[in-house]
C-alpha atoms as a PDB file:
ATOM      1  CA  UNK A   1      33.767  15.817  13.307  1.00  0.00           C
ATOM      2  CA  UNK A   2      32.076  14.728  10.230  1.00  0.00           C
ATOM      3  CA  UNK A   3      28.628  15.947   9.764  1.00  0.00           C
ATOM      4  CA  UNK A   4      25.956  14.870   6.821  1.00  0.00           C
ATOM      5  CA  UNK A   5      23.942  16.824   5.036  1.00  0.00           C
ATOM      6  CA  UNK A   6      20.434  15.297   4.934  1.00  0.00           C
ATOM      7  CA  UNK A   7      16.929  16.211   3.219  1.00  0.00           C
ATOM      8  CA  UNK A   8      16.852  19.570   1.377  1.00  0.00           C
ATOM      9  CA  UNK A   9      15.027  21.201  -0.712  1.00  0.00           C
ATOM     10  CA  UNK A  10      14.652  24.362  -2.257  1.00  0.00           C
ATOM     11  CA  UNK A  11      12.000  27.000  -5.000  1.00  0.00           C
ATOM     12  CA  UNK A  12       9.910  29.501  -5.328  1.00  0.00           C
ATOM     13  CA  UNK A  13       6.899  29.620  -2.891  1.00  0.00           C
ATOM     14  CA  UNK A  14       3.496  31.614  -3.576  1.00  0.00           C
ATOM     15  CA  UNK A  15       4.050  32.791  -7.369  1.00  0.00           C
ATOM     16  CA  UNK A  16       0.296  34.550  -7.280  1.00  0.00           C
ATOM     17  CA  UNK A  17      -0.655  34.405 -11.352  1.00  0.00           C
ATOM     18  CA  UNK A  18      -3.416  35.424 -12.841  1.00  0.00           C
ATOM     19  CA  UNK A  19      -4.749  34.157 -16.263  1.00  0.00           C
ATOM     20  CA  UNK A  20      -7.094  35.435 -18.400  1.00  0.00           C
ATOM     21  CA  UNK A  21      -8.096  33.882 -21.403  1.00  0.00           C
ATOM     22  CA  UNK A  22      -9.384  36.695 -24.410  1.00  0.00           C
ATOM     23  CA  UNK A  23      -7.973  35.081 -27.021  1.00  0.00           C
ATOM     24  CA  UNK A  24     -11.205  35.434 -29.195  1.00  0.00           C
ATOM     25  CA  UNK A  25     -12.407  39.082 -28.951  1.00  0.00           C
ATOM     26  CA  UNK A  26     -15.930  37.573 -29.492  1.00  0.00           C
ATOM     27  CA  UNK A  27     -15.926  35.069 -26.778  1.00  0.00           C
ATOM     28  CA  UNK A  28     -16.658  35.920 -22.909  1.00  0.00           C
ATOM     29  CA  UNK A  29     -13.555  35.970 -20.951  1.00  0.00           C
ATOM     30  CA  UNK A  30     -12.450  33.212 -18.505  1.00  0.00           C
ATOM     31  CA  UNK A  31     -10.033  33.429 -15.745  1.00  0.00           C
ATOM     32  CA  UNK A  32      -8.060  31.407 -13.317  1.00  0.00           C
ATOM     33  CA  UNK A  33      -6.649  32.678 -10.397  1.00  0.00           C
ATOM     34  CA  UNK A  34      -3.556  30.412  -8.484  1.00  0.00           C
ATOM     35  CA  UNK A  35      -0.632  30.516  -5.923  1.00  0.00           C
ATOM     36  CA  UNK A  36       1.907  28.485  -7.299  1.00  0.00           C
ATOM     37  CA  UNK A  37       4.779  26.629  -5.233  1.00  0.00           C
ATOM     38  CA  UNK A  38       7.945  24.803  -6.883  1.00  0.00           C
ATOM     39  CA  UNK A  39      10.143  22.769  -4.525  1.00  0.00           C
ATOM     40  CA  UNK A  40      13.121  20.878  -6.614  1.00  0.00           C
ATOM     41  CA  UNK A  41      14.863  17.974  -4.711  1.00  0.00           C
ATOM     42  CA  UNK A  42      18.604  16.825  -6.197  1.00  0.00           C
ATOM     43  CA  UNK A  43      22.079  16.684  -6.666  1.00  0.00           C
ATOM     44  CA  UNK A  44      22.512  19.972  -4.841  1.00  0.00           C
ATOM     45  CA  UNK A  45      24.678  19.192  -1.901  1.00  0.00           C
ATOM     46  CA  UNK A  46      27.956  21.501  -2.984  1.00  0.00           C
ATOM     47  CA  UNK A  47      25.508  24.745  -2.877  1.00  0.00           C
ATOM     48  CA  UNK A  48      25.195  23.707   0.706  1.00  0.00           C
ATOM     49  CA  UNK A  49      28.460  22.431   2.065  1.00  0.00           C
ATOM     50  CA  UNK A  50      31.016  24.451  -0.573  1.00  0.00           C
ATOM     51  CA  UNK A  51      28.583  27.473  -1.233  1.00  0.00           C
ATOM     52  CA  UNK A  52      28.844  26.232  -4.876  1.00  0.00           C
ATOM     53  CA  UNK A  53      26.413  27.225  -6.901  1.00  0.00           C
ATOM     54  CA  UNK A  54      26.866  25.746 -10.596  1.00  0.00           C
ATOM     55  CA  UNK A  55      24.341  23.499 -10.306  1.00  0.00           C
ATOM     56  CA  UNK A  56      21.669  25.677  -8.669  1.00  0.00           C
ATOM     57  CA  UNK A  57      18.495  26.958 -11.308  1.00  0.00           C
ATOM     58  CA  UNK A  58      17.486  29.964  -9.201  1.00  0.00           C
ATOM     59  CA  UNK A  59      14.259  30.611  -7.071  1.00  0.00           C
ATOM     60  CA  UNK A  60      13.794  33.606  -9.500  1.00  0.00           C
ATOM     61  CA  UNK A  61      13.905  30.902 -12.944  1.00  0.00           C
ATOM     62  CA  UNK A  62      11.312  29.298 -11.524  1.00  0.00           C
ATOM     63  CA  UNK A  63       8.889  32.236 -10.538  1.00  0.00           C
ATOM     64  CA  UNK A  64       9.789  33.514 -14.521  1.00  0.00           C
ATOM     65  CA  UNK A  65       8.711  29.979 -15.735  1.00  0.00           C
ATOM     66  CA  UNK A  66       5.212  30.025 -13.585  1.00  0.00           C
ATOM     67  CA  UNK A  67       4.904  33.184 -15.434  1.00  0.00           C
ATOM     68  CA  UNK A  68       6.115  32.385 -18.603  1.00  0.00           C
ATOM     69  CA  UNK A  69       3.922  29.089 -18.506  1.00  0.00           C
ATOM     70  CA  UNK A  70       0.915  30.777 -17.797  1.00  0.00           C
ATOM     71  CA  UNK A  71       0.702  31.956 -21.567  1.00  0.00           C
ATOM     72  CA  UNK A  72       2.612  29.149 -23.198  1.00  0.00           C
ATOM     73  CA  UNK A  73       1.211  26.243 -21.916  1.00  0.00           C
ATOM     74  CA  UNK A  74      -2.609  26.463 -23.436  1.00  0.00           C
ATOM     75  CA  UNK A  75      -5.404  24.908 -22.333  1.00  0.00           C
ATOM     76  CA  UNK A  76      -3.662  23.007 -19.782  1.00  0.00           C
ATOM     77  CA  UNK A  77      -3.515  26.539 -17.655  1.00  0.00           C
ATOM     78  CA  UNK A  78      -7.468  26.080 -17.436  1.00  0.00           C
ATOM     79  CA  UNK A  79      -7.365  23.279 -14.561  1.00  0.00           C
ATOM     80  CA  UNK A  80      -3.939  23.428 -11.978  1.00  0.00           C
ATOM     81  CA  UNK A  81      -3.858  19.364 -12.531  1.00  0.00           C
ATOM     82  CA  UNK A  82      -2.608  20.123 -16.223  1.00  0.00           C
ATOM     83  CA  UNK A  83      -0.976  22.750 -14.935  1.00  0.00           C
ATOM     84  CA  UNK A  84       0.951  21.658 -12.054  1.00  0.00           C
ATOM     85  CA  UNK A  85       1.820  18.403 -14.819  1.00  0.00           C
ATOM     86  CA  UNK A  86       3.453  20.760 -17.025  1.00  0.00           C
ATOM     87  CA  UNK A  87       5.267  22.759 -15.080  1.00  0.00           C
ATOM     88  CA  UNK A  88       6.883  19.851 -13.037  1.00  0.00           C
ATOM     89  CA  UNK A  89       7.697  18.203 -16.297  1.00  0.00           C
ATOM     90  CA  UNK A  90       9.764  21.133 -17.280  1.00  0.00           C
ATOM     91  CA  UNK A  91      11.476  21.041 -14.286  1.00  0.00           C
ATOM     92  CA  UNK A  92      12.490  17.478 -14.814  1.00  0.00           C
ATOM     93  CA  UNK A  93      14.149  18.551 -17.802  1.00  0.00           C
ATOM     94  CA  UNK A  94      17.014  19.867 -15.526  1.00  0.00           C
ATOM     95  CA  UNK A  95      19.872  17.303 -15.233  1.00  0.00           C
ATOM     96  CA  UNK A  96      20.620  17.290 -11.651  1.00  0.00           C
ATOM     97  CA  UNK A  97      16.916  17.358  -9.970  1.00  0.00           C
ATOM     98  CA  UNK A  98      15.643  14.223  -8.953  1.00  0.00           C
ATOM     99  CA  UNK A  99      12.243  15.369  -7.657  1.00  0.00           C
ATOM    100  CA  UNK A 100       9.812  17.859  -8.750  1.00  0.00           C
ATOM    101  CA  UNK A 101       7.052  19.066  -6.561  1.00  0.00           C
ATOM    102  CA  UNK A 102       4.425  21.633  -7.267  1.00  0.00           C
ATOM    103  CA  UNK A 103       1.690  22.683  -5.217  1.00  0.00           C
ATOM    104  CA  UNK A 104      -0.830  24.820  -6.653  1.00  0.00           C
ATOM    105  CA  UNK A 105      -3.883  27.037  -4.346  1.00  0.00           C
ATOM    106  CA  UNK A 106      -6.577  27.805  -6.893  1.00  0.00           C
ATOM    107  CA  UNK A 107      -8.848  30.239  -6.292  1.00  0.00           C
ATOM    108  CA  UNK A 108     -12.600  29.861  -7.189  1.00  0.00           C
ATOM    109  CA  UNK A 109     -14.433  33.179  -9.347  1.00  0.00           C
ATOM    110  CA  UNK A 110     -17.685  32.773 -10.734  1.00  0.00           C
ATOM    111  CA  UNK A 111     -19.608  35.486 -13.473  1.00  0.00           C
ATOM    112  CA  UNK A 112     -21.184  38.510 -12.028  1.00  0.00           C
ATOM    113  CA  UNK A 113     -24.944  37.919 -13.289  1.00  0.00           C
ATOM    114  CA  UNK A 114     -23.350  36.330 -16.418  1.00  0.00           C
ATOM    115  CA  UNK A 115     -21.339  39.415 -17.519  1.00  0.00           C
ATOM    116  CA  UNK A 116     -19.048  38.287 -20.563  1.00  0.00           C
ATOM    117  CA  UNK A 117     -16.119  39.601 -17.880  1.00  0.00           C
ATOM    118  CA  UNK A 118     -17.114  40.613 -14.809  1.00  0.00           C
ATOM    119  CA  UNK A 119     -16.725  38.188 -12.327  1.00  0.00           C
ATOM    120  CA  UNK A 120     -16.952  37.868  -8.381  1.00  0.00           C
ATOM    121  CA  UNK A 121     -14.446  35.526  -5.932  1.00  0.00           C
ATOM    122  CA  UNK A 122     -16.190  32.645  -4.257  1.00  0.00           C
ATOM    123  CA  UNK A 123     -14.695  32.154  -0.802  1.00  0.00           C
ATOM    124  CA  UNK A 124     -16.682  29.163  -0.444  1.00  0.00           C
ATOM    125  CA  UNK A 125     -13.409  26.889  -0.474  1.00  0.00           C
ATOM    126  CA  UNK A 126      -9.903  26.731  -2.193  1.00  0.00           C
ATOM    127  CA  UNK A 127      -9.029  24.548  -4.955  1.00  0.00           C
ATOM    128  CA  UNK A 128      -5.525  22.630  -3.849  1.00  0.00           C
ATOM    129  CA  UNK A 129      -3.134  20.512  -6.595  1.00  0.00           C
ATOM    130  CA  UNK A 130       0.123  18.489  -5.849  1.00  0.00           C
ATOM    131  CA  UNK A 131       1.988  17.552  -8.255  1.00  0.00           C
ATOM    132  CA  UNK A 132       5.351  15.152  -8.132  1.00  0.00           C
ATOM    133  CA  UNK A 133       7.657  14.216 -10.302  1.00  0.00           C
ATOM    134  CA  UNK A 134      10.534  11.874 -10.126  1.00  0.00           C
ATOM    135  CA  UNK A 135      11.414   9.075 -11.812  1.00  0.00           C
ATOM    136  CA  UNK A 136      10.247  10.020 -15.266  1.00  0.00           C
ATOM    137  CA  UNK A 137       6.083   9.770 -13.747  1.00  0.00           C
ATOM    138  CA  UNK A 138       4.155  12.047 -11.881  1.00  0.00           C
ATOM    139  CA  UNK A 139       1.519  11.412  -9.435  1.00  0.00           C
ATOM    140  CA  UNK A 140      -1.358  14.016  -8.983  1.00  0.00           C
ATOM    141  CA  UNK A 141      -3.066  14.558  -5.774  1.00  0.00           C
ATOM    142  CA  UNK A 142      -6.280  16.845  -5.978  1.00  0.00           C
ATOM    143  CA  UNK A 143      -8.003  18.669  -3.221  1.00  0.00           C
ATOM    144  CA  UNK A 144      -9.992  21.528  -1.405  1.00  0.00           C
ATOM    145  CA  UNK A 145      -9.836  23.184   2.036  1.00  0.00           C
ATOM    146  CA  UNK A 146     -11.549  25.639   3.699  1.00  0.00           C
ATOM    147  CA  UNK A 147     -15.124  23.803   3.091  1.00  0.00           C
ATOM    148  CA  UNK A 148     -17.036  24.828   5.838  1.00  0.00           C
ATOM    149  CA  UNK A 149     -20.060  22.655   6.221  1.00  0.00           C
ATOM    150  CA  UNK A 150     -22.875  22.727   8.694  1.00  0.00           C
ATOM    151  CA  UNK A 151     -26.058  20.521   9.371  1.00  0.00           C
ATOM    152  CA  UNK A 152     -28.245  21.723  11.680  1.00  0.00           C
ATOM    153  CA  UNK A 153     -29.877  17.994  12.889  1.00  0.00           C
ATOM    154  CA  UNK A 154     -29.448  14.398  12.150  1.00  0.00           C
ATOM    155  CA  UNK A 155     -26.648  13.795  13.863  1.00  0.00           C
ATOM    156  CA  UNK A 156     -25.734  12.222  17.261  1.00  0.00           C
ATOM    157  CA  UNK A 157     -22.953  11.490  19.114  1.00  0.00           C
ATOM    158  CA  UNK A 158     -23.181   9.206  22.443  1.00  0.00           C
ATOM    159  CA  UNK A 159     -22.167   5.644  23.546  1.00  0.00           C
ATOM    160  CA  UNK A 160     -18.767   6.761  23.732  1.00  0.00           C
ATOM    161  CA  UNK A 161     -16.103   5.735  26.311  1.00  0.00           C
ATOM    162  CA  UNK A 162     -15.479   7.426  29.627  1.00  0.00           C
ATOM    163  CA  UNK A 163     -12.849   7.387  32.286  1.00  0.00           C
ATOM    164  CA  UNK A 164     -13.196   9.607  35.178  1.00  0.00           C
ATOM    165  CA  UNK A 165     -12.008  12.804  32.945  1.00  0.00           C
ATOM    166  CA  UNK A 166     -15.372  12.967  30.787  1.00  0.00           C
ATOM    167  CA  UNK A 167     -17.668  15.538  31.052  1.00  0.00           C
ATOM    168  CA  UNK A 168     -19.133  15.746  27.638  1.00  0.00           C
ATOM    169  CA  UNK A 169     -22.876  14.647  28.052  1.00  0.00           C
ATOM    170  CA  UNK A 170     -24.030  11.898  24.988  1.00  0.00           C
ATOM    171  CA  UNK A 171     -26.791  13.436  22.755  1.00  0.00           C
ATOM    172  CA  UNK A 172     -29.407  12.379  20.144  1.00  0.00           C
ATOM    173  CA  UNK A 173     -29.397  15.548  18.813  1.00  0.00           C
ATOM    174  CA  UNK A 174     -27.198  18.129  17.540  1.00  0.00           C
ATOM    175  CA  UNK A 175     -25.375  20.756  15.284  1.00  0.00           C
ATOM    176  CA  UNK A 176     -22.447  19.405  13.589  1.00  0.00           C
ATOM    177  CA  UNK A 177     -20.315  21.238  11.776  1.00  0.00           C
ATOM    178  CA  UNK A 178     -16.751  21.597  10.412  1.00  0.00           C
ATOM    179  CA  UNK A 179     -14.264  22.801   7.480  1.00  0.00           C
ATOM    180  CA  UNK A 180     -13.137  20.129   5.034  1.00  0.00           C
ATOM    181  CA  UNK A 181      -9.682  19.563   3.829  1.00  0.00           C
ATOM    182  CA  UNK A 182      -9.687  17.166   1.881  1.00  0.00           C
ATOM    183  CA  UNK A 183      -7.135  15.722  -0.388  1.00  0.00           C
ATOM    184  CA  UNK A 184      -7.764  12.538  -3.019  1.00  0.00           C
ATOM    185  CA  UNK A 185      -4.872  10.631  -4.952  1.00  0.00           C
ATOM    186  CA  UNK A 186      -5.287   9.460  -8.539  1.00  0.00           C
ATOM    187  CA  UNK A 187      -3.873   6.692 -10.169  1.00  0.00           C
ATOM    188  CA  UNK A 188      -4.416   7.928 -13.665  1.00  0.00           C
ATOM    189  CA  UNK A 189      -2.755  11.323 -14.990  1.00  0.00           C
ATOM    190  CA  UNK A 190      -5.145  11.410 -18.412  1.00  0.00           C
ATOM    191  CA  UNK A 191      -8.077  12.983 -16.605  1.00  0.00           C
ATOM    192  CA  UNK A 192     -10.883  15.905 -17.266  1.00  0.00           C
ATOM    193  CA  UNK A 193      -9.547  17.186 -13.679  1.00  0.00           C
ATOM    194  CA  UNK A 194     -12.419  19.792 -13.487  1.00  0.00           C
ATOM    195  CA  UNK A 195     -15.182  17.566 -14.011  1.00  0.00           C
ATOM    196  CA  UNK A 196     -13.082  14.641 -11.539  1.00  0.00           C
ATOM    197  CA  UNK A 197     -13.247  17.810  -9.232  1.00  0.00           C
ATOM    198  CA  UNK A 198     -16.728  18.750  -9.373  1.00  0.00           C
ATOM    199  CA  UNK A 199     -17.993  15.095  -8.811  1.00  0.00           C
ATOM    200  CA  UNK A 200     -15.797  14.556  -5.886  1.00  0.00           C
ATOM    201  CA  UNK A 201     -17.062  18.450  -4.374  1.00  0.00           C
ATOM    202  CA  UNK A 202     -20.886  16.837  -4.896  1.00  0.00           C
ATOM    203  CA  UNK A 203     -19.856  13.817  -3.284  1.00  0.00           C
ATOM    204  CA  UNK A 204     -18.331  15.389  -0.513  1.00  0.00           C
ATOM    205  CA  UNK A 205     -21.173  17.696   0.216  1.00  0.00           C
ATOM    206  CA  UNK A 206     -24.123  15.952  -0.927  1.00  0.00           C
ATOM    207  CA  UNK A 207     -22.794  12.796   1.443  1.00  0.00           C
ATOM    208  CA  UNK A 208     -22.459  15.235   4.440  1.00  0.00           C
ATOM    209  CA  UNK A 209     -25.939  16.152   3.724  1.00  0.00           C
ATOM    210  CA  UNK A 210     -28.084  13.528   3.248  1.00  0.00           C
ATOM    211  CA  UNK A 211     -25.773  11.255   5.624  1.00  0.00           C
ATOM    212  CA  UNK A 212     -27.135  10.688   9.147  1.00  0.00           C
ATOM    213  CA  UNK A 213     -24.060  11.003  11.448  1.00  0.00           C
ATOM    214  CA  UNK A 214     -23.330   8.984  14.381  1.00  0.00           C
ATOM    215  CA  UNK A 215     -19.713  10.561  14.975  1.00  0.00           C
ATOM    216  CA  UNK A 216     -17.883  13.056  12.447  1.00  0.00           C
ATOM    217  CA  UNK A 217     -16.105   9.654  12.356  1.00  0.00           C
ATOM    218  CA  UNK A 218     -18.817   8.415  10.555  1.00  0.00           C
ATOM    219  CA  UNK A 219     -19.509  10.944   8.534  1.00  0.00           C
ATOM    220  CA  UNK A 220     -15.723  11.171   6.967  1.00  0.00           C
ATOM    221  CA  UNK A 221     -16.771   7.319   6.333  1.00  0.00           C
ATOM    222  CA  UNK A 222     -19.582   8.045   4.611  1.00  0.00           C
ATOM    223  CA  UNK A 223     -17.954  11.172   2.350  1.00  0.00           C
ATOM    224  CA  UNK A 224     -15.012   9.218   1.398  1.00  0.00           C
ATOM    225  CA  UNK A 225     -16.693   6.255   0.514  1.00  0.00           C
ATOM    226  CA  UNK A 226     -19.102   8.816  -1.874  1.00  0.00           C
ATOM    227  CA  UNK A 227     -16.175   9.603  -3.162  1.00  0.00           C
ATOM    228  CA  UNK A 228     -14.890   6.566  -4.548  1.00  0.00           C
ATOM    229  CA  UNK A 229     -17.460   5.995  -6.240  1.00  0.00           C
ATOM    230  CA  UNK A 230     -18.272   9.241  -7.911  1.00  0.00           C
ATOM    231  CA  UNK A 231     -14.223   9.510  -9.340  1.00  0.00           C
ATOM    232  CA  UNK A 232     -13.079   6.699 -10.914  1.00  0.00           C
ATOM    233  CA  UNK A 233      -9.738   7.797 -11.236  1.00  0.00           C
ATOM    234  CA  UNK A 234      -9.351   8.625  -7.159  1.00  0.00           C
ATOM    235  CA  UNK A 235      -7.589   6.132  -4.902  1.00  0.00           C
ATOM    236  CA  UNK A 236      -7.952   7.021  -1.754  1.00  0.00           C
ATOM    237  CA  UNK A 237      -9.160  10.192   0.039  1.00  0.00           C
ATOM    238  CA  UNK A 238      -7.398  12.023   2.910  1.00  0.00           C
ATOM    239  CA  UNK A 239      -9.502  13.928   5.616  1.00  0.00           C
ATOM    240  CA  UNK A 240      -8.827  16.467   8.180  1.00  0.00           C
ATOM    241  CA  UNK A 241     -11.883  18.136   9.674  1.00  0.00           C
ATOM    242  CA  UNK A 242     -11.766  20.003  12.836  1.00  0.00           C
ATOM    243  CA  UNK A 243     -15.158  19.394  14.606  1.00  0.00           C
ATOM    244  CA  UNK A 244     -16.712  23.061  14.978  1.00  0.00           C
ATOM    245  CA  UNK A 245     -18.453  22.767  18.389  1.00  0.00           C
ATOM    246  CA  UNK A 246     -21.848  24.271  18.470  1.00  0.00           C
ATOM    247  CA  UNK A 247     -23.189  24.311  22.420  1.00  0.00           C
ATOM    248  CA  UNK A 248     -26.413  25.023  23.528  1.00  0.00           C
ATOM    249  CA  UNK A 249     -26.851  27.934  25.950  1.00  0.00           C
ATOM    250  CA  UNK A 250     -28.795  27.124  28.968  1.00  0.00           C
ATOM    251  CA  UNK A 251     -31.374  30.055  29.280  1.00  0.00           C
ATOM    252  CA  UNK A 252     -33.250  28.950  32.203  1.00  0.00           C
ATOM    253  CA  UNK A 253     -32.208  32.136  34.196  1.00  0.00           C
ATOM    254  CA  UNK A 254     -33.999  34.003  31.863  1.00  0.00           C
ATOM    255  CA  UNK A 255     -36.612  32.165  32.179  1.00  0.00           C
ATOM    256  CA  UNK A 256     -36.527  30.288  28.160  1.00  0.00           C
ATOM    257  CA  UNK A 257     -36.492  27.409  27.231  1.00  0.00           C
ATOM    258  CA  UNK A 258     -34.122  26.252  24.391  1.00  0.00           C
ATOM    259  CA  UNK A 259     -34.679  23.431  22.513  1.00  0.00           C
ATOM    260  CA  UNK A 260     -31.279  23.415  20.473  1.00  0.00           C
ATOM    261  CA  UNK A 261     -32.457  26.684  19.005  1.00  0.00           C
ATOM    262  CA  UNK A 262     -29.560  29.132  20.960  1.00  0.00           C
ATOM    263  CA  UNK A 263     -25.814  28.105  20.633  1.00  0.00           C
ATOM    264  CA  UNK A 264     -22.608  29.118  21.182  1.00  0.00           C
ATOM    265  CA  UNK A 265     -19.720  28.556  18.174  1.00  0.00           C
ATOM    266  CA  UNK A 266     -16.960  27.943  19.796  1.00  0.00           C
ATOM    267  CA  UNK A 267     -13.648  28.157  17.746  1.00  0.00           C
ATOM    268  CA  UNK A 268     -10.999  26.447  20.161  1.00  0.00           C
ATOM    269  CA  UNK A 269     -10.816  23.847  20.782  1.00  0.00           C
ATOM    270  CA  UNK A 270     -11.673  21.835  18.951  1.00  0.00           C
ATOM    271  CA  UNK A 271     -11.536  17.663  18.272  1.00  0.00           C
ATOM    272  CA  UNK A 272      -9.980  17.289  14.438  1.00  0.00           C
ATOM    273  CA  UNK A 273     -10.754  14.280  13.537  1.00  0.00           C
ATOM    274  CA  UNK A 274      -8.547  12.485  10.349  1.00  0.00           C
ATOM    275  CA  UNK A 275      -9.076   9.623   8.369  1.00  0.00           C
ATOM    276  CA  UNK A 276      -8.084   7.827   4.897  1.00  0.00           C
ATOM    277  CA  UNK A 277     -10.326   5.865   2.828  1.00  0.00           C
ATOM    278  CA  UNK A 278      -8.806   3.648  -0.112  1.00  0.00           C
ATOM    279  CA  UNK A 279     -10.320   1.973  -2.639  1.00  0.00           C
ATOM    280  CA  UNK A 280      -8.295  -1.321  -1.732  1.00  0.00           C
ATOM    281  CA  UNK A 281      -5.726  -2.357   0.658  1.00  0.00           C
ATOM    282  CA  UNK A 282      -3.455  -2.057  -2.619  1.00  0.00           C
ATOM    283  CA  UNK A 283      -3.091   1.528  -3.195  1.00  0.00           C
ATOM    284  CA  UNK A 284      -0.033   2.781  -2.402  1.00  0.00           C
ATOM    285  CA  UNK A 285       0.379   6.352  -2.771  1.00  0.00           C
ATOM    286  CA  UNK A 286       4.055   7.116  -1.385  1.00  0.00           C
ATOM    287  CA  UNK A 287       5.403  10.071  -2.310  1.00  0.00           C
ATOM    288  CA  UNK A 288       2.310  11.392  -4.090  1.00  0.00           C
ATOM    289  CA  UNK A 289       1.299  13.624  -0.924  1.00  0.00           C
ATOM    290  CA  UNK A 290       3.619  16.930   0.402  1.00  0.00           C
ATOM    291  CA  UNK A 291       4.141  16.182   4.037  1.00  0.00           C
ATOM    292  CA  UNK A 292       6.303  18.745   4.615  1.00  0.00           C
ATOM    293  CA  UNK A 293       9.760  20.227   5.464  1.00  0.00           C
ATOM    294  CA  UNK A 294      11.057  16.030   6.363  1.00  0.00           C
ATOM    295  CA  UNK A 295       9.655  14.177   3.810  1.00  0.00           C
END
């Protein structure tokens, strides 16, 4: 029988590197803090099929070159756009890969009480890059996850339809809550990434806030659309939010009333509700996300 290799891939996953900038003894210290993945897509069929190995840059090259990259490539350490671009344009460099993909986790820290270099981690949310090369361009994909939200009124949900399977009773008023991921495709690659990333984390929250919600539907309408306008550069935003359900206890055998005041969070399950919003029916953005093992 005559079998065919199809999609591979292969890197290092998780290189956790740690930056600090002191290059002026004078100057406060700054830090970055990210989990680096490298996944290199080519002309690597014989290392499968033959065991061959002459063409293969090892998994342990590319954990040396996060490392080694971290110092030599500058400023462009300081935000894991710049980052991620450099290090999957070195890649390219390497005659038989085709396609370069880097995803990068970065991980918030903030100044202890404005100590020159103390600092403290900010679990609030984690920063997320993808990167891809091929082709001799790279598209850049910025995002977060892990942004747990929560507004405590304004929001409804009821109207909906129902077959003879629906319990859930419509309300007028409710807790809504859930934790963003969020991802946002740009069609530019000459970008101040942090600042592009701080508007896009105001629009995201500030819309969730000040937003009256008819459906977390709505409400991924209403941040993505805030979006788009507050990053020029951004083509379309990608949204998964699991809906965090919040239900009222009934204390009448206690003899309380609760008027949306007691509640239970309950983690599973839970509705996730996804949704794109593009800036125009143009955008294409194939091959900028990372789907996966099958893409």
């Amino acid at each position: 029988m005559s079998y065919v290799l199809g999609h591979n891939q292969y890197g290092k996953a998780e290189v956790h590197v740690v930056r600090v900038f002191r290059d002026d003894p004078k100057a406060p210290h700054d830090i970055v803090d990210y989990n680096v993945s490298v996944a290199l897509t080519g002309d690597f069929d014989d290392a499968h099929i033959t065991g061959d190995q002459a063409k293969v840059l090892t998994t342990d090259a590319c954990k040396n070159t996060v490392n080694a990259f971290a110092k030599k490539a500058g400023d462009a350490v300081r935000q894991p756009e710049s980052f991620g671009l450099a290090l999957a344009e070195h890649f390219a460099q390497v005659p038989q890969v085709e396609r370069v993909r880097v995803n990068i986790e970065a991980f918030p820290w903030q100044r202890a009480h404005n100590h020159p270099h103390a600092f403290v981690k900010n679990g609030d949310y984690v920063r997320t890059v993808t990167v891809t090369r091929t082709g001799g361009s790279s598209t850049v994909v910025s995002g977060l996850k892990d942004l747990t939200v929560l507004k405590t009124t304004d929001s409804e949900f009821h109207g909906f339809y129902q077959d003879k399977y629906t319990t859930l009773q419509p309300t007028n008023d409710r807790i809504m809550a859930t934790a963003v991921t969020a991802q946002w495709a740009h069609d530019a690659a000459d970008v101040d990434w942090n600042k592009s990333f701080d508007a896009v984390l105001d629009a995201i929250t500030g819309s969730f806030s000040a937003a009256y919600s008819y459906a977390l539907q709505h409400t991924l309408w209403e941040m993505g659309t805030a979006v788009l306008d507050a990053a020029p550069s951004v083509a379309e935003v990608r949204f998964s939010c699991p809906n965090k359900h919040h239900f009222v206890i009934d204390l009448s055998h206690f003899g309380l009333d609760n008027h949306n005041e007691v509640h239970h969070a309950d983690d599973r399950p839970y509705g996730l509700i996804e949704a794109t919003i593009k800036r125009s029916e143009d955008v294409d953005t194939t091959g900028a996300y990372d789907p996966g093992q099958a893409w």
